[in-house]
Protein backbone atom coordinates (compact mmCIF):
# COMPACT_ATOMS: atom_id res chain seq x y z
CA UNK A 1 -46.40 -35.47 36.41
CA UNK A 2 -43.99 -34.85 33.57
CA UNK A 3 -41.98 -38.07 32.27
CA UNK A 4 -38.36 -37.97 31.32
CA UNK A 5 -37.53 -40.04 28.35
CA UNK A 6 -33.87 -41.29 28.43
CA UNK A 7 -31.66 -43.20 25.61
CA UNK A 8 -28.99 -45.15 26.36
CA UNK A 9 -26.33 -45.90 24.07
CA UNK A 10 -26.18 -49.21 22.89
CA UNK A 11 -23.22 -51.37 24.06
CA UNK A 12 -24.18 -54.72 21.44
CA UNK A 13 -22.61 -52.42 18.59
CA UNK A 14 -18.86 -53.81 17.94
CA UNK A 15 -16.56 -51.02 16.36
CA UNK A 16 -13.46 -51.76 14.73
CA UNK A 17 -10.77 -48.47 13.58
CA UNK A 18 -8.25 -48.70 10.92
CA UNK A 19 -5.71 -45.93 9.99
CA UNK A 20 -4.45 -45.64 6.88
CA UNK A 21 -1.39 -43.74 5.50
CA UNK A 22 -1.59 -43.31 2.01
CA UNK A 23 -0.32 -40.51 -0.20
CA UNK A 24 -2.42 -41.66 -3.45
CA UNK A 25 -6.39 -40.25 -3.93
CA UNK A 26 -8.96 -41.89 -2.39
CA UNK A 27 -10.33 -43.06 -5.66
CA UNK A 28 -6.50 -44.25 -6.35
CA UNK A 29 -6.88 -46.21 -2.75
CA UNK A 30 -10.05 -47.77 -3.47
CA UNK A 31 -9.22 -49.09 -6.44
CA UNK A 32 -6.52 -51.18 -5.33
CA UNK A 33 -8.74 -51.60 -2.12
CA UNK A 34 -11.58 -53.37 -4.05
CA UNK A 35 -9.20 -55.51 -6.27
CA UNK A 36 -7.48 -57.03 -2.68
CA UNK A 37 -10.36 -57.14 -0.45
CA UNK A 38 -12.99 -57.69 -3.25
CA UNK A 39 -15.03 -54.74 -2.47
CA UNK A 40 -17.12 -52.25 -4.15
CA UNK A 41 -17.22 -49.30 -1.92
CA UNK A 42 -19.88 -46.94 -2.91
CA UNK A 43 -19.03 -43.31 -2.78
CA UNK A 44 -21.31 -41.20 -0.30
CA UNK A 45 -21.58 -37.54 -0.45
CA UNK A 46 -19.05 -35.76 1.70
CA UNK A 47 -19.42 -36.50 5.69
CA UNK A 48 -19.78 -33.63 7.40
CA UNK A 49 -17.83 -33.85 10.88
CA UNK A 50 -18.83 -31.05 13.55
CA UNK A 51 -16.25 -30.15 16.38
CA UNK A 52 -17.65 -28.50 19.73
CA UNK A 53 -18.15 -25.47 18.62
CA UNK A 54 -18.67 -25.51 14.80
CA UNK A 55 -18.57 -27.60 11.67
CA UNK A 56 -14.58 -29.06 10.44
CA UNK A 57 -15.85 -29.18 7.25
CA UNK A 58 -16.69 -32.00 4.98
CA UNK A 59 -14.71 -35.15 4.08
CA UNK A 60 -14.82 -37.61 1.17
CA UNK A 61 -17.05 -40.95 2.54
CA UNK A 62 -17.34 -44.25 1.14
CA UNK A 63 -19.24 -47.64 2.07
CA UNK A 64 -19.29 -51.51 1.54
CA UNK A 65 -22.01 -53.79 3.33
CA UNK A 66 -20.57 -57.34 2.90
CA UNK A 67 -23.92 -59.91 3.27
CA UNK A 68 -22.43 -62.41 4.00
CA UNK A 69 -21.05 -61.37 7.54
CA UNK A 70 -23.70 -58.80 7.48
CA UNK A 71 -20.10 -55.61 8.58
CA UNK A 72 -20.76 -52.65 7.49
CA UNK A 73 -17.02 -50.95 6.27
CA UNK A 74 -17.18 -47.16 6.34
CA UNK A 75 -13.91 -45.27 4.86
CA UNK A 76 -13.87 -41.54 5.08
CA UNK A 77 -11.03 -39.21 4.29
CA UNK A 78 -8.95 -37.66 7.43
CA UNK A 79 -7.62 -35.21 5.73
CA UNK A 80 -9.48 -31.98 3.49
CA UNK A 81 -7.57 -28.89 2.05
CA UNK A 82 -6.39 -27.89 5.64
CA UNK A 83 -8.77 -29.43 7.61
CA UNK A 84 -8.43 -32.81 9.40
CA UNK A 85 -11.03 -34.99 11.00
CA UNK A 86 -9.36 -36.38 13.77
CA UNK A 87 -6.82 -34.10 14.88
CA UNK A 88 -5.34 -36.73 17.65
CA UNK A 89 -4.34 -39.16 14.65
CA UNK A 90 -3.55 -36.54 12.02
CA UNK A 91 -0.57 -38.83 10.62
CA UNK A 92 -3.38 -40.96 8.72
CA UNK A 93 -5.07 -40.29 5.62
CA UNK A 94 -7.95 -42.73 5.62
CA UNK A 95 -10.43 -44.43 8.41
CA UNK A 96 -11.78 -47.48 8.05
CA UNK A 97 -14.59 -48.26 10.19
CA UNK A 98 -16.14 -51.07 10.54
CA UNK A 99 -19.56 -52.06 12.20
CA UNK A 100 -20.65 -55.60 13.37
CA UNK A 101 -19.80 -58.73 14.65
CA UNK A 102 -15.85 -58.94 13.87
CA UNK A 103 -13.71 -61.40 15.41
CA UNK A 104 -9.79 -60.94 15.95
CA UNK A 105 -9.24 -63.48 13.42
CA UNK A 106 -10.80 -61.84 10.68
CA UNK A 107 -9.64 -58.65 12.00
CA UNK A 108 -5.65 -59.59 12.02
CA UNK A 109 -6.75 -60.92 8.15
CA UNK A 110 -8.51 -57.79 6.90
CA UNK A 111 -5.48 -55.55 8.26
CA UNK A 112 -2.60 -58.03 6.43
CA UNK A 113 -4.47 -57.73 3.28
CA UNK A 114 -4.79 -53.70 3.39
CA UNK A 115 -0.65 -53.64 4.04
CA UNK A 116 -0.74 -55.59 0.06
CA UNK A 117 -1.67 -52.11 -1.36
CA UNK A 118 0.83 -51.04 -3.14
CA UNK A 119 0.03 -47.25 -2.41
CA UNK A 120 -0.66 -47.71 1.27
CA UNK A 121 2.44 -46.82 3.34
CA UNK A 122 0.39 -47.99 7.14
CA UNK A 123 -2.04 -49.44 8.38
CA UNK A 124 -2.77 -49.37 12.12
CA UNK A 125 -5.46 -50.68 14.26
CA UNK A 126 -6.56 -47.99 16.56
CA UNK A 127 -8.63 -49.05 19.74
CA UNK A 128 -12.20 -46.98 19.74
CA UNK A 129 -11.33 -45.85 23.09
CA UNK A 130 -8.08 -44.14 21.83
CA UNK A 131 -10.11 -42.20 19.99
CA UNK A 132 -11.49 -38.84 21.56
CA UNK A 133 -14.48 -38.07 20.87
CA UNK A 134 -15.82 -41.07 19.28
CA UNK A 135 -19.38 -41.20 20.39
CA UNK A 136 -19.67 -37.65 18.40
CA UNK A 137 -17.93 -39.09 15.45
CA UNK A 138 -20.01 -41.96 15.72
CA UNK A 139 -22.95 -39.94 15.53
CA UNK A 140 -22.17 -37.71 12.90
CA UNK A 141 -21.76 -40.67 10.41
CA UNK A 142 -24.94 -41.80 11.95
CA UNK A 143 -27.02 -38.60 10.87
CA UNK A 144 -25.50 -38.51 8.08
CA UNK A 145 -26.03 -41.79 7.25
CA UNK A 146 -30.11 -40.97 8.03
CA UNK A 147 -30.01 -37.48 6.11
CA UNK A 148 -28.86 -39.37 2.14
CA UNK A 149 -32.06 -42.11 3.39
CA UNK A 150 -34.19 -39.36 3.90
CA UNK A 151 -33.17 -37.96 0.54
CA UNK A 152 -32.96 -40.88 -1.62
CA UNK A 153 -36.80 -41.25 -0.32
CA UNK A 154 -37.59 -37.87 -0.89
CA UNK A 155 -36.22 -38.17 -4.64
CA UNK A 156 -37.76 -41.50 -5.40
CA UNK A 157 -41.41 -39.93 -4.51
CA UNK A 158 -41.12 -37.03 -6.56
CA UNK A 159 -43.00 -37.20 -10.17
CA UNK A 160 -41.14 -38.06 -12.67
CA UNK A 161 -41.69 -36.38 -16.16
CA UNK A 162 -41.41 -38.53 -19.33
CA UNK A 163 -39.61 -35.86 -21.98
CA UNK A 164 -39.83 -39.03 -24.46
CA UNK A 165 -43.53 -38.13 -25.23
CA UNK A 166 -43.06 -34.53 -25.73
């Protein structure tokens, strides 16, 4: 007799959304970004979001892991050329996600330091459930996420030729 496997989401993962409205670059954004949070977002390749029936295209991606309260901050880029991400929140530039254990405290903090920028016009809180379609953007970052792992390890156990003795 056949078994079916089944996967059930996980419910223990806390999921905060920021929008953003900014008319500067993201590189223009992070900057001031990292100098009032005290990040160092790393830049990602592009994220490529999928819709139902094909790919939206790709969008710039960034992440911070802070240690200390072991969150995991995610920004990525609504907006590309003509395409947007999230088309139910296309008045926002920028996304910040963020993954862990977050209280409201912290939360209502984070959010009152982001509206310091100087080049950000808005920032929102956005409920996860006000966002269609989350689970699929969710999982998108996710295998994207797994896909630059799976590279990294795939460059750092190729050979490695030392032109210094040639």
């Amino acid at each position: 007799m056949a078994k079916k496997l089944s996967i059930s989401k996980s419910d223990g993962q806390q999921l905060s959304i920021i929008g953003l409205t900014s008319l500067a670059n993201d590189y223009r954004l992070l900057y001031f970004a990292g100098k009032a949070l005290n990040f160092s977002f790393t830049r990602l390749e592009d994220l490529p979001l999928f819709g139902k029936k094909d790919k939206l295209g790709d969008f710039s991606f960034y992440h911070y892991f802070q240690e200390d309260t072991r969150l995991n901050y995610f920004l990525f880029a609504n907006k590309n050329n003509e395409q947007i991400a999230i088309t139910s929140f296309r008045n926002f530039d920028y996304f910040l996600i963020i993954s862990g254990e977050l209280n409201l405290k912290f939360e209502s903090k984070l959010i009152k330091l982001l509206r310091t920028i100087p080049v950000v016009q808005a920032v929102i809180p956005i409920p996860s459930s006000g966002v269609k379609d989350i689970e699929y953007l969710l999982e998108d970052i996710e295998m994207h996420l797994v896909a630059l792992k799976l590279t990294k390890k795939h460059k750092q156990g190729q050979w490695v030729v030392n032109t210094s003795s040639l």
